[in-house]
Protein backbone atom coordinates (compact mmCIF):
# COMPACT_ATOMS: atom_id res chain seq x y z
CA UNK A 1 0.00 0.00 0.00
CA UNK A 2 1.35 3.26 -0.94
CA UNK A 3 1.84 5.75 1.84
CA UNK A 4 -0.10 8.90 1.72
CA UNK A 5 1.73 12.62 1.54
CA UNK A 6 -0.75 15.78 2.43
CA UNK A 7 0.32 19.06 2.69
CA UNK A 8 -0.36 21.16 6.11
CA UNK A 9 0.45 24.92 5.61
CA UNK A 10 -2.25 25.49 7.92
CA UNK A 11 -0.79 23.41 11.20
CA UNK A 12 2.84 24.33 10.24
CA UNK A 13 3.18 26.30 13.53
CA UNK A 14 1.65 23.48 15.33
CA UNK A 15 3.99 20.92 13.96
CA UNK A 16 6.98 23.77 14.20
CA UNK A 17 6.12 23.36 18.08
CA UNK A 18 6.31 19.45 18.13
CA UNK A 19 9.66 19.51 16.51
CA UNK A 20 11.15 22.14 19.24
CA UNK A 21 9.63 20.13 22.07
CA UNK A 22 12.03 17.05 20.23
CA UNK A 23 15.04 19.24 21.48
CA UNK A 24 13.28 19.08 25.33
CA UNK A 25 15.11 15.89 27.39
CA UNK A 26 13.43 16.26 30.93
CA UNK A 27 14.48 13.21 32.25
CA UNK A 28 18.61 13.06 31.21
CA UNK A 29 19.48 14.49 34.94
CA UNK A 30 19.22 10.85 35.93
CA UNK A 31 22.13 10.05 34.48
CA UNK A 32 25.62 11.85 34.45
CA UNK A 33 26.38 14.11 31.56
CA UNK A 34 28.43 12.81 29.18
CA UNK A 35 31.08 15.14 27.12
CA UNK A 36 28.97 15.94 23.31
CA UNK A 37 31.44 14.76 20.77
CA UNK A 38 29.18 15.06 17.91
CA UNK A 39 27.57 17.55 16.20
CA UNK A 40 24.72 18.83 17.85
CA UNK A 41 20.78 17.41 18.12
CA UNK A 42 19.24 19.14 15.21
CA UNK A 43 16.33 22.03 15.35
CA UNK A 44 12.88 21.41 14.41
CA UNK A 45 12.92 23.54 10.96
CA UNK A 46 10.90 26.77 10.87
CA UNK A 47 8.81 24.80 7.91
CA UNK A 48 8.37 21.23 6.25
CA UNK A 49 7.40 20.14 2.79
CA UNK A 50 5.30 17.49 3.89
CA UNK A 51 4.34 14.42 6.52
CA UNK A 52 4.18 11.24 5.25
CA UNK A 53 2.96 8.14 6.97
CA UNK A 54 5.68 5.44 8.01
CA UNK A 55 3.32 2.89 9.05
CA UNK A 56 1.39 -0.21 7.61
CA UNK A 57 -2.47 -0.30 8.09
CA UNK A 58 -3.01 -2.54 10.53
CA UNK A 59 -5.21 -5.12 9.04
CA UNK A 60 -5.61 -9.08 10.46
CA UNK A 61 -6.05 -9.55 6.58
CA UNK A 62 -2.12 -8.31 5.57
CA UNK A 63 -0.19 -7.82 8.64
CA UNK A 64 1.89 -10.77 9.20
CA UNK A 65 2.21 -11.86 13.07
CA UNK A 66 5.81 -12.90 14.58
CA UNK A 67 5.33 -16.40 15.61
CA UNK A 68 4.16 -17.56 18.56
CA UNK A 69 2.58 -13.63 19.34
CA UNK A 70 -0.51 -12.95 19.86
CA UNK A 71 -3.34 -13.72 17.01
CA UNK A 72 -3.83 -10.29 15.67
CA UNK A 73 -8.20 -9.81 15.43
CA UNK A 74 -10.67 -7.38 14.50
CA UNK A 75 -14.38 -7.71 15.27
CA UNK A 76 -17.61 -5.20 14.92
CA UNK A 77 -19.71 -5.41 17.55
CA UNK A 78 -21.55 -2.09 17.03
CA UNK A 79 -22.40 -0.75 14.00
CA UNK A 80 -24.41 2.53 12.57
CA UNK A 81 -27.49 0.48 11.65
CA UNK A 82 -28.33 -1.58 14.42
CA UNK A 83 -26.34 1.18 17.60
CA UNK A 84 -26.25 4.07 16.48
CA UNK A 85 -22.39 4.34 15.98
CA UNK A 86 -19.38 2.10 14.75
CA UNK A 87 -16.72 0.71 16.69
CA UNK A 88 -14.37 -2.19 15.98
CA UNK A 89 -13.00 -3.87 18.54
CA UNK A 90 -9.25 -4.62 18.20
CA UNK A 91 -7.13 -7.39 19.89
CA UNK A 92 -3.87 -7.66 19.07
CA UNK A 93 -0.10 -8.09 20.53
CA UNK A 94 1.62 -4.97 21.93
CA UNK A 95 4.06 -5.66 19.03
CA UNK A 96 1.63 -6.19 16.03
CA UNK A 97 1.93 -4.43 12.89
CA UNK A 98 4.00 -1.03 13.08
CA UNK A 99 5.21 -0.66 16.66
CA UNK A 100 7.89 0.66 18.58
CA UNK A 101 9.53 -0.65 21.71
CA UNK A 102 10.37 0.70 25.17
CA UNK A 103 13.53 -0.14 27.34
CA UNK A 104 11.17 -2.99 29.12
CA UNK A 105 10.33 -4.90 26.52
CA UNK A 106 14.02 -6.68 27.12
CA UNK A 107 15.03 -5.26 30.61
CA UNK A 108 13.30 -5.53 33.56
CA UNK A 109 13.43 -2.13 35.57
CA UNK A 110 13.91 -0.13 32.48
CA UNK A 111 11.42 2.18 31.64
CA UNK A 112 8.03 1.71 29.64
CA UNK A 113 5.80 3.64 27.60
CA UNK A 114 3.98 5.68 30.66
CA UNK A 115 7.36 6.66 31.89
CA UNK A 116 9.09 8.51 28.76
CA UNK A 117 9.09 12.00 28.24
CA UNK A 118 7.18 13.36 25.03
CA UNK A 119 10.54 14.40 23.59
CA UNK A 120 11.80 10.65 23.23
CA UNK A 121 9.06 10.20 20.15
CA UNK A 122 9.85 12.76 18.57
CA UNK A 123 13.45 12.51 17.35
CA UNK A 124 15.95 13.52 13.75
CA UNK A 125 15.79 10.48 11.04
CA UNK A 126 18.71 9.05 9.79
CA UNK A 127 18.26 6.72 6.89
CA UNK A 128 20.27 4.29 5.82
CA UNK A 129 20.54 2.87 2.45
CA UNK A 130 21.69 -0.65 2.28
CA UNK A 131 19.02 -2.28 -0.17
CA UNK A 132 22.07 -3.09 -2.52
CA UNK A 133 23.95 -5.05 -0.45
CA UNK A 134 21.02 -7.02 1.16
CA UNK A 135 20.28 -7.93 -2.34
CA UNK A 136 23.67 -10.02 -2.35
CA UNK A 137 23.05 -10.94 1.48
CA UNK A 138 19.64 -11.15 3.08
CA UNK A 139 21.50 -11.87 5.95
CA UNK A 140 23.78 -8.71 5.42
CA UNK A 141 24.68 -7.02 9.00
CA UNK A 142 24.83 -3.06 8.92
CA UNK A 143 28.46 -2.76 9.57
CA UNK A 144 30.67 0.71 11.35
CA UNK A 145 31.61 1.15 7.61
CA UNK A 146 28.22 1.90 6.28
CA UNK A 147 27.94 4.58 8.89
CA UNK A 148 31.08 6.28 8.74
CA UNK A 149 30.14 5.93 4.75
CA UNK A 150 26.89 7.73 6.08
CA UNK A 151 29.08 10.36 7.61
CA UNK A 152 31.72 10.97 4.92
CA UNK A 153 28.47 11.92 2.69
CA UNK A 154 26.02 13.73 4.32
CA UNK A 155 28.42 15.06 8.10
CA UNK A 156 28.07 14.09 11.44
CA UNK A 157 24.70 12.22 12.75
CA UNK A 158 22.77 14.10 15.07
CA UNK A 159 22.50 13.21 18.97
CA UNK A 160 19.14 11.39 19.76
CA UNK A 161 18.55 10.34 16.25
CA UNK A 162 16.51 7.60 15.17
CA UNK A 163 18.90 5.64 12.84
CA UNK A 164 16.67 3.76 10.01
CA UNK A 165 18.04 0.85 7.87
CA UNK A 166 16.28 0.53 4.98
CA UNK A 167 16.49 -2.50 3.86
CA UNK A 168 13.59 -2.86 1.23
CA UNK A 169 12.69 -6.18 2.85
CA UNK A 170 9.22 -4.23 3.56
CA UNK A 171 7.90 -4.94 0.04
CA UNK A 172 7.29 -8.58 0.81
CA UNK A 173 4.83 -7.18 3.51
CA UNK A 174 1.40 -9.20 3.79
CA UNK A 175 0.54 -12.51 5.30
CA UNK A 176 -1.63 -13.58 2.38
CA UNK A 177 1.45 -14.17 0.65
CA UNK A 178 3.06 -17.90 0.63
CA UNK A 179 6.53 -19.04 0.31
CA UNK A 180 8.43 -15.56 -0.34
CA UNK A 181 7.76 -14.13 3.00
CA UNK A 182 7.88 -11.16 4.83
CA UNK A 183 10.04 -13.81 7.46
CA UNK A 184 12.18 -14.25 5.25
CA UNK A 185 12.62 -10.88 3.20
CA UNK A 186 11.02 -12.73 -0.18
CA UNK A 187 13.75 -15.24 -0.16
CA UNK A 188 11.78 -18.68 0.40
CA UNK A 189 14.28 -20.00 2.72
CA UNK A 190 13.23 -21.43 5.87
CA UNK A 191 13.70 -19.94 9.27
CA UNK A 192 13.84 -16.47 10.12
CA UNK A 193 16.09 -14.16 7.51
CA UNK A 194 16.78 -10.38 7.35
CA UNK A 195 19.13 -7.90 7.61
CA UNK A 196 20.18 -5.68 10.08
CA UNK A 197 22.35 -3.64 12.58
CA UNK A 198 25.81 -5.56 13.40
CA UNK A 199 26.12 -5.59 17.45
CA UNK A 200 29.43 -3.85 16.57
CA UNK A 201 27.89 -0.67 14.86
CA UNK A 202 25.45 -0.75 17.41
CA UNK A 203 27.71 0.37 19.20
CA UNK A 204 29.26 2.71 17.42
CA UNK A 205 26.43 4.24 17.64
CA UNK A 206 26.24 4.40 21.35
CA UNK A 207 30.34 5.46 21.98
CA UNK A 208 29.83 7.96 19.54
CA UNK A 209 26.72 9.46 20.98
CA UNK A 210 24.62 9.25 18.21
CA UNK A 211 22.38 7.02 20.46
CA UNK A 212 22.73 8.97 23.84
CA UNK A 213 20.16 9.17 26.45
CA UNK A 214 17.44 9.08 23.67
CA UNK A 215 17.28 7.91 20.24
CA UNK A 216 16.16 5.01 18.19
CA UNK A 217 17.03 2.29 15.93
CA UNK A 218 14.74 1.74 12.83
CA UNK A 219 13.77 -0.86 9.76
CA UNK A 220 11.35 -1.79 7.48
CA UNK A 221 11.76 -5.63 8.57
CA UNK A 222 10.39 -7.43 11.63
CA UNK A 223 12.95 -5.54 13.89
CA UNK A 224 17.08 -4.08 13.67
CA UNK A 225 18.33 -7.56 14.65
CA UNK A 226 19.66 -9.63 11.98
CA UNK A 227 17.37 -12.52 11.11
CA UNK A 228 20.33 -15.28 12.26
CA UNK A 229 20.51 -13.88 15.79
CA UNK A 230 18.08 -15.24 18.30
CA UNK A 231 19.34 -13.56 21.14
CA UNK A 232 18.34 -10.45 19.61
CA UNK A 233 21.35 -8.83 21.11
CA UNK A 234 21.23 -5.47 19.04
CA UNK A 235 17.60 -4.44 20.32
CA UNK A 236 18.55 -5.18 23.73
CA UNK A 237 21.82 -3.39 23.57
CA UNK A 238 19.80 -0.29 22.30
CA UNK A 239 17.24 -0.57 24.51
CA UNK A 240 18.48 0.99 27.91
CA UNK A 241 18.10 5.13 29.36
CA UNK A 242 15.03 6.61 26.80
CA UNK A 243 16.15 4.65 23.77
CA UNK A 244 13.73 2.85 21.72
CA UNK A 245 13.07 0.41 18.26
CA UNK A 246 11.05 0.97 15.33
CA UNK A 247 9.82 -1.81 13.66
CA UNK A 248 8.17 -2.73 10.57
CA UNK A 249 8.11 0.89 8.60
CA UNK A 250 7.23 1.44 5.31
CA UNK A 251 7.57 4.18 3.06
CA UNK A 252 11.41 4.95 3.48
CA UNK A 253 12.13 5.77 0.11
CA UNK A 254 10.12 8.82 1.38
CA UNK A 255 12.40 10.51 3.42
CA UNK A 256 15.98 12.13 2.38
CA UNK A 257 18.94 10.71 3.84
CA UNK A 258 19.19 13.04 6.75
CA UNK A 259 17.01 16.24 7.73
CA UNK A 260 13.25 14.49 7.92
CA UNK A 261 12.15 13.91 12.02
CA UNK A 262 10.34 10.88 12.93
CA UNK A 263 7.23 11.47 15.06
CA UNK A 264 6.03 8.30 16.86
CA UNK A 265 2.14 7.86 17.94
CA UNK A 266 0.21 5.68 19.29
CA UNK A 267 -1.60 4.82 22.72
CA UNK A 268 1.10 4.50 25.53
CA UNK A 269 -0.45 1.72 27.53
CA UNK A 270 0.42 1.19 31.28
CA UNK A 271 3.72 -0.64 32.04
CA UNK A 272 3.15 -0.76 28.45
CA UNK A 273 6.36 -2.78 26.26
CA UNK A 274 5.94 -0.55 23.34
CA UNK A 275 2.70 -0.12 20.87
CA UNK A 276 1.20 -0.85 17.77
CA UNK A 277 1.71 2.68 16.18
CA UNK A 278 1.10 5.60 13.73
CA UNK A 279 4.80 6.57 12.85
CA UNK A 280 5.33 9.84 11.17
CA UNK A 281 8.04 11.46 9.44
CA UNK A 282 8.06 15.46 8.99
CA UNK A 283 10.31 15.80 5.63
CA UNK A 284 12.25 19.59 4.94
């Protein structure tokens, strides 16, 4: 499904605000200040071509479920005709669909969704490219090169950002499909297989304070581990002090390289592991 773009002149100031509170970090006095070696977090722009949607619909018909979560349903029981109003009722995984994930979805005593500050949704996109080299390797890691690569081309990554592989594994998105999965990034092999961060860049990321007290790692696959490790060592590496994950974006090809925020939404459920969501990106 293509994502939609709509222009908002009229809520520019509005958005303008949302992108300023991004810079706000109420809660980094718990932890001691670190010297900034990189460039600072970037402003919310004074204006923005466009938002475009990030996320898939959520749909029981085309969203594919991890296995062994939570079957994903969606039932009617009220409707215009018969009540007087719609509603659908919705039950589903914390982790269905689009979602993101909080600190305690792998640590226990980390924070969850009722406990971070607005600014950690809101945060500066990096994207990177590496659709080329997953074609040769759909197990193909995300290495310190392609970053510094990043780097050499576009200058220094902004503090807090939400770094986004894309991958281009999201086109095999649907579970009515058979065979060339979403699972397995339209390969037909068997097991889990994707692409995604190396633990070393990772933590690259992390020494070079790119991922700081906030920030996020992105991709439009099932999650930023690699498909071959089942420790899932990268998302629990990332996930500690306000960081989060993005999973399962679409619409990538979207957003330039660097300048475009990411605005996450979604309900922020008590003690909650992370949500289904609504991901935004504003885009210069």
């Amino acid at each position: 499904m293509r994502p939609t773009t709509r222009r908002l002149a009229p809520l520019a100031a509005l958005l303008t605000g949302v992108a300023v509170l991004a810079t706000l970090s109420a809660s980094n006095a718990a932890t001691t200040p670190q010297p900034d070696r990189r460039a600072p977090a970037a402003q919310g722009p004074p204006g923005f071509a466009k938002v475009v949607f990030l996320s898939h619909v959520n749909d029981p018909a085309t969203t594919p479920g991890f296995p062994g979560d939570p079957a994903f349903t969606l039932s009617t029981p009220f409707t215009v005709p018969k009540d007087g109003f719609y509603l659908q009722y919705v039950k589903e995984g914390e982790h269905t669909g689009t979602h993101w994930g909080a600190p305690c979805h792998f640590h226990t005593g980390a924070l969850c969704a009722d406990q971070l500050d607005p600014a950690d949704l809101v945060r500066p996109a990096v994207v990177v490219d590496i659709r080329a080299k997953v074609r040769e390797n759909v197990d193909y890691r995300l290495t310190v090169a392609d970053l510094t690569a990043w780097e050499a081309r576009y200058g220094p990554m902004p503090a807090g950002a939400a770094v986004i592989a894309w991958t281009g594994c999201g086109r095999w998105w649907s579970a009515k499909q058979t065979g060339r999965t979403y699972y397995n990034c339209g390969t037909g092999q068997d097991g889990l297989h994707q692409p995604g961060f190396s633990l070393a860049a990772v933590r690259w990321l992390i020494d070079h304070d790119v991922l700081g007290q906030q920030g996020a790692l992105g991709t439009d696959t099932f999650g930023p581990d690699p498909g071959t490790d089942e420790a899932f060592q990268e998302s629990s590496l990332v996930l500690h002090r306000h960081r989060l994950t993005l999973e399962n974006l679409t619409g990538l090809g979207q957003l330039p390289p660097a300048g475009a925020w990411v605005v996450v939404g979604g309900p922020r459920n008590h003690n909650g592991s992370g949500s289904p969501a609504t991901i935004y990106a504003l885009v210069p």
